[in-house]
Protein backbone atom coordinates (compact mmCIF):
# COMPACT_ATOMS: atom_id res chain seq x y z
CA UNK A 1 22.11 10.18 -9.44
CA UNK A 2 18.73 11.70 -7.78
CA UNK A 3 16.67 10.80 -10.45
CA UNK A 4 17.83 7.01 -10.16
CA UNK A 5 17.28 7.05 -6.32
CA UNK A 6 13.87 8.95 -6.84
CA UNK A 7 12.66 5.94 -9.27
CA UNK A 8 13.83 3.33 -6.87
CA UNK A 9 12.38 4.75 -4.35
CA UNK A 10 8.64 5.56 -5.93
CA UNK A 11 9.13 2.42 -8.52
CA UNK A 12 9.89 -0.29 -6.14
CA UNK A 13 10.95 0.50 -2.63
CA UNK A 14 7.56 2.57 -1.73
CA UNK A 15 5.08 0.24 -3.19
CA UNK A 16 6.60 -3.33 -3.54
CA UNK A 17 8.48 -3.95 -0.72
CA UNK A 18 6.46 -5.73 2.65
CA UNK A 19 6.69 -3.87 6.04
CA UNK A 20 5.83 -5.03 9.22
CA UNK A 21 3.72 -2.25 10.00
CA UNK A 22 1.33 -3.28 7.17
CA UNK A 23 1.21 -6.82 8.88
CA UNK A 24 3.38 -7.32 6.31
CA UNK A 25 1.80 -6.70 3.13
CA UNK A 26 2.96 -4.53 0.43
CA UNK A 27 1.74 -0.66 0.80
CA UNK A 28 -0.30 -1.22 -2.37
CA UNK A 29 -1.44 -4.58 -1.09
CA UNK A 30 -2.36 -2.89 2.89
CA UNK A 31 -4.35 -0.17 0.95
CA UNK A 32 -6.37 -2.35 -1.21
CA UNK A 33 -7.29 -4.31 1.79
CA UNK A 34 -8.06 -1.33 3.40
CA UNK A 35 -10.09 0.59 0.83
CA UNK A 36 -12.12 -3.08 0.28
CA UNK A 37 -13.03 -3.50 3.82
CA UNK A 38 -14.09 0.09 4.42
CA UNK A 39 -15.99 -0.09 1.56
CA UNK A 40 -17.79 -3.48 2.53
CA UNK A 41 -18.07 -1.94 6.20
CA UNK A 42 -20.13 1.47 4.73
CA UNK A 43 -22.15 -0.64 2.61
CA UNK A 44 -23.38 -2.63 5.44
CA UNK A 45 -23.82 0.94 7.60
CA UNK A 46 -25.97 1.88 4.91
């Protein structure tokens, strides 16, 4: 029975599911947007 919660949780619940502290995006989704627009912004520091 842990091993079933521990792949729902890492499988789908962590990474797939929207929270509102992520302006509702996905984890996954809030850190792509995040690693893309830090990225942009130290290109642009130079």
């Amino acid at each position: 029975a842990y091993r079933l919660i521990f792949e729902y949780l890492e499988a789908f619940y962590n990474t797939k599911r929207i929270h509102s502290h992520c302006d509702y995006m996905s984890p996954d989704e809030f850190e792509r947007v995040y690693e893309r627009t830090h990225t942009e912004a130290e290109l642009l520091a130079g």
